[in-house]
Protein backbone atom coordinates (compact mmCIF):
# COMPACT_ATOMS: atom_id res chain seq x y z
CA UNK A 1 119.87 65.96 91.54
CA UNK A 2 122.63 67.89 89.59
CA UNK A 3 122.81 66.06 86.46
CA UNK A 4 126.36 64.32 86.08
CA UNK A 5 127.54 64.83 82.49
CA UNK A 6 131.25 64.45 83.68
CA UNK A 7 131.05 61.16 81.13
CA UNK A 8 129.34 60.67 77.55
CA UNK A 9 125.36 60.77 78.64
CA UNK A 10 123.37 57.92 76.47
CA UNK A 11 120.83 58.96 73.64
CA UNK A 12 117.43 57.30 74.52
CA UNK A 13 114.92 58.90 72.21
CA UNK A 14 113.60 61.63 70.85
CA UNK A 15 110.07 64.17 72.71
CA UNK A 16 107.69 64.76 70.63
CA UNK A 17 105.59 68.41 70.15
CA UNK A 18 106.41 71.42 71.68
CA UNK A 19 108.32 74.68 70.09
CA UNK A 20 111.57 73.19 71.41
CA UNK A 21 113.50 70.42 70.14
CA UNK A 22 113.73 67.93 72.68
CA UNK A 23 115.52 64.37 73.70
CA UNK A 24 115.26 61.85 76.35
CA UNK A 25 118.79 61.08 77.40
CA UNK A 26 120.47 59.51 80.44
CA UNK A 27 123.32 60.52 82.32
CA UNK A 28 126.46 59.10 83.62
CA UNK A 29 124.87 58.36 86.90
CA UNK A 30 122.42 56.50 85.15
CA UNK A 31 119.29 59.33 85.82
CA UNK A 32 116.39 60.22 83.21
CA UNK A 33 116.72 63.59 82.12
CA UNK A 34 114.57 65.60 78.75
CA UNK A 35 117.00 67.97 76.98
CA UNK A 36 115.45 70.83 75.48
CA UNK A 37 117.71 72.47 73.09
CA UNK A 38 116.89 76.40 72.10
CA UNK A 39 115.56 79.82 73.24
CA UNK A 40 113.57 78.03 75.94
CA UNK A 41 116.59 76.66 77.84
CA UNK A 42 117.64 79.75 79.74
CA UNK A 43 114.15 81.24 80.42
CA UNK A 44 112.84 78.29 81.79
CA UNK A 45 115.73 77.31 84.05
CA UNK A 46 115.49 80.85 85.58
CA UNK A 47 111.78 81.11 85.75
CA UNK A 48 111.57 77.58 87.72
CA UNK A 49 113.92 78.87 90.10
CA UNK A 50 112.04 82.03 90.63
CA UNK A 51 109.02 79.77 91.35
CA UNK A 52 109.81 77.21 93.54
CA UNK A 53 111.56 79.87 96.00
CA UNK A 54 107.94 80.83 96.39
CA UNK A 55 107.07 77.44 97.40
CA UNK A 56 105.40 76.48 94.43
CA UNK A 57 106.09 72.93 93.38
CA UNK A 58 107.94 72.48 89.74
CA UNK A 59 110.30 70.16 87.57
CA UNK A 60 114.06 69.83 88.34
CA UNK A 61 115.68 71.24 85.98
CA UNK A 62 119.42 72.42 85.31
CA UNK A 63 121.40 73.98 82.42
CA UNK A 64 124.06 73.01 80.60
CA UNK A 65 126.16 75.05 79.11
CA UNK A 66 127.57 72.83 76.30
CA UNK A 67 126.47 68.81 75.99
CA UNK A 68 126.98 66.42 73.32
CA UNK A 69 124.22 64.17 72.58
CA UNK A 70 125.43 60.99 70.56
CA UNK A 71 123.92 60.93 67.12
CA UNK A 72 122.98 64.46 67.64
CA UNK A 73 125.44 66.93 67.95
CA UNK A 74 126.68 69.51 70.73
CA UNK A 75 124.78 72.37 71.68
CA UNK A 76 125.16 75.34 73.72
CA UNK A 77 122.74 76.28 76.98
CA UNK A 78 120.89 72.69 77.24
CA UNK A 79 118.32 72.44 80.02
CA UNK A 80 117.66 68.93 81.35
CA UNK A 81 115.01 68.28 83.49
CA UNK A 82 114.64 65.83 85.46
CA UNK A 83 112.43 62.29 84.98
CA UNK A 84 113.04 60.76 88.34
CA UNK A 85 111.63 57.53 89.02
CA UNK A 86 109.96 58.18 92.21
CA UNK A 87 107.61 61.31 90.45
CA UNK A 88 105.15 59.94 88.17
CA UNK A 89 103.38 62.06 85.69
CA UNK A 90 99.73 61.96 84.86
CA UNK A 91 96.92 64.14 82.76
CA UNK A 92 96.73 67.72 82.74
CA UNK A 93 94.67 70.38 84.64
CA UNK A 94 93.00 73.32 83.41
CA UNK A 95 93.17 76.73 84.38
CA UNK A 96 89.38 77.21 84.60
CA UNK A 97 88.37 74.00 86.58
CA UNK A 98 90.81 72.94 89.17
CA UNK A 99 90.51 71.86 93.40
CA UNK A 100 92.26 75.31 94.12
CA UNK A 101 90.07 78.18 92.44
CA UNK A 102 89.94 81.26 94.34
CA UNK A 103 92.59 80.16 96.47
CA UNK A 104 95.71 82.97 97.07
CA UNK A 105 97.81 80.31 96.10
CA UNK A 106 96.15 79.99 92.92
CA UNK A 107 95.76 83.54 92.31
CA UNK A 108 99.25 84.00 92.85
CA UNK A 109 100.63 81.38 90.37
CA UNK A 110 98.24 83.33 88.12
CA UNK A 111 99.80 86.60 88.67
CA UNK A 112 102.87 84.91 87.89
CA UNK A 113 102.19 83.86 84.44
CA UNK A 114 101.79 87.72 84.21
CA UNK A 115 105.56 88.22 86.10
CA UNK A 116 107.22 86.46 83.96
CA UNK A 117 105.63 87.08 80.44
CA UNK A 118 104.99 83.68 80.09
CA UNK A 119 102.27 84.00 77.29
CA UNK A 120 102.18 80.78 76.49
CA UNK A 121 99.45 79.22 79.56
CA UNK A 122 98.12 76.05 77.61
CA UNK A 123 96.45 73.57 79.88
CA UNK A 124 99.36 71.19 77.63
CA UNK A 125 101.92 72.96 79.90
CA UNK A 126 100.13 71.96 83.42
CA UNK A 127 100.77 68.71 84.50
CA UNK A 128 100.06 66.65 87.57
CA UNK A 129 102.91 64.90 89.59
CA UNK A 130 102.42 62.12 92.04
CA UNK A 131 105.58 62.11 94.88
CA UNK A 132 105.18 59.46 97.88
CA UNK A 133 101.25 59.30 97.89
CA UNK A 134 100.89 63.11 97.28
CA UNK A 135 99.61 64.65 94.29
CA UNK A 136 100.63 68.09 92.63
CA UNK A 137 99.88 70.71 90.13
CA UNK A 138 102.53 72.45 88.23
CA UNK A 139 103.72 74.22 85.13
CA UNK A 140 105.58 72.11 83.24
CA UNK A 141 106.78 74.21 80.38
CA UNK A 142 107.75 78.17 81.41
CA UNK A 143 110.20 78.46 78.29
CA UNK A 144 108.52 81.32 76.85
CA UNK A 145 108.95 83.56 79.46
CA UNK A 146 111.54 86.62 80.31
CA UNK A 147 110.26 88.43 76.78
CA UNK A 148 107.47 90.33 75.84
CA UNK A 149 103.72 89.61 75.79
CA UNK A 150 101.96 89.78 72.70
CA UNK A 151 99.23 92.68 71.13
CA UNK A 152 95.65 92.45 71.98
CA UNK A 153 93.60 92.05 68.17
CA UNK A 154 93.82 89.69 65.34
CA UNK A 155 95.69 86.40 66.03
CA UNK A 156 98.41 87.44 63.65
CA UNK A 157 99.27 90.76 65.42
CA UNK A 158 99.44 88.59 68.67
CA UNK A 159 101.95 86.14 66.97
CA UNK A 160 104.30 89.11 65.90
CA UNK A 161 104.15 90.89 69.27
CA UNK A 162 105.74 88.38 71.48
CA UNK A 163 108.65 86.83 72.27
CA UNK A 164 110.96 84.32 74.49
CA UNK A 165 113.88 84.63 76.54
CA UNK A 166 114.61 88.43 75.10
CA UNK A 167 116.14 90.35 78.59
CA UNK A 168 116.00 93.97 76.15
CA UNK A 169 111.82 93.09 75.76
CA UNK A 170 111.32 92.07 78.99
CA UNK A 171 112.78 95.52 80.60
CA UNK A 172 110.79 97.38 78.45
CA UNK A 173 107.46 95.23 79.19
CA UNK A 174 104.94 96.70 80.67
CA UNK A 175 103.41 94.70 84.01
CA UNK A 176 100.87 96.19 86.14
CA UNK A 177 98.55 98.42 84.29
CA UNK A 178 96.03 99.72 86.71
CA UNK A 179 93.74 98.85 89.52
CA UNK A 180 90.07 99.30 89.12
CA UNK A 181 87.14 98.34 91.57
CA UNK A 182 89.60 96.16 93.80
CA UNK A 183 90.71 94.09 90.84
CA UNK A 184 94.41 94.38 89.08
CA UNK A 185 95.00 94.50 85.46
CA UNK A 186 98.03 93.60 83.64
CA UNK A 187 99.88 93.82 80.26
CA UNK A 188 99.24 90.05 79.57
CA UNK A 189 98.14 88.56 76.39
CA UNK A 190 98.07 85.01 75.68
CA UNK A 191 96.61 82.03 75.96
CA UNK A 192 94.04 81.76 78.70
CA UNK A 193 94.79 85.47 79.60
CA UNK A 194 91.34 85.72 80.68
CA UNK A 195 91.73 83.88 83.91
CA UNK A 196 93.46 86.39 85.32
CA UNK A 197 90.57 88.97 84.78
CA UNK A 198 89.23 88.19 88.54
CA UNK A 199 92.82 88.43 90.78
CA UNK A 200 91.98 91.78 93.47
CA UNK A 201 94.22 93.32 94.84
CA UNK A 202 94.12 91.31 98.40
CA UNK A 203 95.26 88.02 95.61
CA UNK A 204 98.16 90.61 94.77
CA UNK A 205 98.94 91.49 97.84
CA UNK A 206 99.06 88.35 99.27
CA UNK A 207 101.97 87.47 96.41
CA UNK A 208 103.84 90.59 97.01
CA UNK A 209 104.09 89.86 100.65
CA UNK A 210 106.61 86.43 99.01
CA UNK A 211 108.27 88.47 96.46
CA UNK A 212 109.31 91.04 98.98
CA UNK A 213 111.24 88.27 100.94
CA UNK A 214 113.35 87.50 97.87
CA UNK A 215 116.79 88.57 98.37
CA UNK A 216 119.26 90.35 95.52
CA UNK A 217 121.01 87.34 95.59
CA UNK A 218 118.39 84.58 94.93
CA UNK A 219 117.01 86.79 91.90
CA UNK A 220 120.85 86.68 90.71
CA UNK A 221 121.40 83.14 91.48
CA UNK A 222 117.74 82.65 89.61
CA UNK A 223 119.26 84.05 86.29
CA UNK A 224 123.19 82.94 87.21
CA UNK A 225 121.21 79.30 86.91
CA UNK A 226 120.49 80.02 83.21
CA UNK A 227 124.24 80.47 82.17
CA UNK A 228 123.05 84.34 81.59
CA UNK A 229 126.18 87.18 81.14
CA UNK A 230 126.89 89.51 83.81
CA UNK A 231 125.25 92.07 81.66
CA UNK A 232 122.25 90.13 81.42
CA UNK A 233 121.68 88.61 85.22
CA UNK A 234 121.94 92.59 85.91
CA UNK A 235 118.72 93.55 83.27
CA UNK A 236 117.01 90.76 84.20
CA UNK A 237 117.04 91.19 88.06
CA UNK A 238 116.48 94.92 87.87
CA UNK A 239 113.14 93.80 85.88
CA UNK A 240 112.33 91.28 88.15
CA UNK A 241 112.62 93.75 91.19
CA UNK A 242 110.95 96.67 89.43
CA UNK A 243 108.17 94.06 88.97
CA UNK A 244 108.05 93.62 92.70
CA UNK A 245 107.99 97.04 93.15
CA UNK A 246 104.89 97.82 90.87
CA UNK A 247 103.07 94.78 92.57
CA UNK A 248 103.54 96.10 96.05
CA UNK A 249 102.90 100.01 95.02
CA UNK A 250 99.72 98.31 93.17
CA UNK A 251 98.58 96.24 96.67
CA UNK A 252 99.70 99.17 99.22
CA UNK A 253 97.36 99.61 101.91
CA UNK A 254 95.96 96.14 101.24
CA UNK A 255 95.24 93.93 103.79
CA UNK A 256 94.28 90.37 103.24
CA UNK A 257 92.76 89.85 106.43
């Protein structure tokens, strides 16, 4: 699916809403792709990476590191993901009401909203995909993630207190914050931050058992996907493995049976 950009790619229109500035273009293979141009780019290339190695189901999406877009102009770190013809895409799902409540894989996906900071969980961003007579739920926008959360209070102070796609923030972010009566807390504010009030620590423990089987390599290769430095694939991965860590000290002596 590795967009071919080896030729011109063909302006088709322009996305509508969003943060992100975004275009519908096709390549020189002829494939559907949505360019989001940006902040966004990098964090949500690496944070789709990070969850479909956990088997969750997600967009295709690559980065760019420079594209011209006819009519346009070039820009730097372009993700394009994917519109193929064979996934359709219908409504959106909700975080409160869905056929997987209370499930471990549902918990989980929670948790990692948490993981990666991504404080932006509007039921806009969940979309349903239909693939050869099967239907899925997934995230379809993870752009704000790898930053930091924003401050519990007035709606203002939660605006100023967050960010996207900062590696410095997301090192210094807080994650797990303390386990009380068999349920985990986190450092999470955002929108629909109050689902995760009921994950325990068997839900946690359950995603911790995944996480652990990540190798060095596929957190790099997460990160390398993103067009990060060397400097920054370093931070990053250290965060994302001293968030593994607190999840698993958090869960210790759990077990989900």
């Amino acid at each position: 699916m590795k967009p071919d950009v080896s030729q011109p790619v063909t302006f088709i229109k322009e996305e509508k809403g969003g943060f992100s500035t975004k275009y519908q273009i096709k390549d020189a293979a002829g494939h559907t792709w949505v360019a989001k141009i940006g902040d966004e780019a990098q964090s949500e290339t690496a944070a789709v990476r990070l969850l479909s190695a956990l088997g969750y189901k997600t967009d295709i999406n690559y980065l760019v590191p420079s594209l011209t877009i006819p009519g346009k102009g070039t820009f730097q770190n372009v993700r394009l993901e994917a519109r193929p013809d064979n996934i359709k895409r219908g409504g959106t799902w909700s975080w409160k009401q869905n056929p997987f409540k209370s499930t471990y894989e549902f918990q989980g996906l929670k948790i990692m909203m948490a993981f990666l900071n991504n404080w932006d969980m509007k039921e806009a961003n969940n979309v349903i995909l239909t693939q050869d007579g099967k239907t899925y739920y997934a995230i379809s926008d993870l752009g704000v993630s790898f930053g930091k959360t924003g401050n519990k209070g007035l709606p203002i102070f939660w605006r100023i207190g967050r960010s996207r796609n900062s590696p410095e923030e997301y090192a210094e972010a807080e994650f797990v914050t303390g386990v009380k009566n068999g349920k985990i807390s986190f450092n999470f504010n955002g929108k629909n931050d109050g689902s995760l009030g009921d994950v325990t620590v068997k839900d946690g423990r359950w995603l911790a058992e995944l996480l652990g089987q990540l190798t060095d390599k596929q957190i790099e290769d997460a990160f390398r996907a993103g067009n990060y430095s060397d400097s920054e694939i370093a931070s990053l991965s250290q965060s994302v493995k001293n968030r593994i860590r607190a999840l698993q000290l958090a869960t210790s002596g759990s077990d989900r049976s």
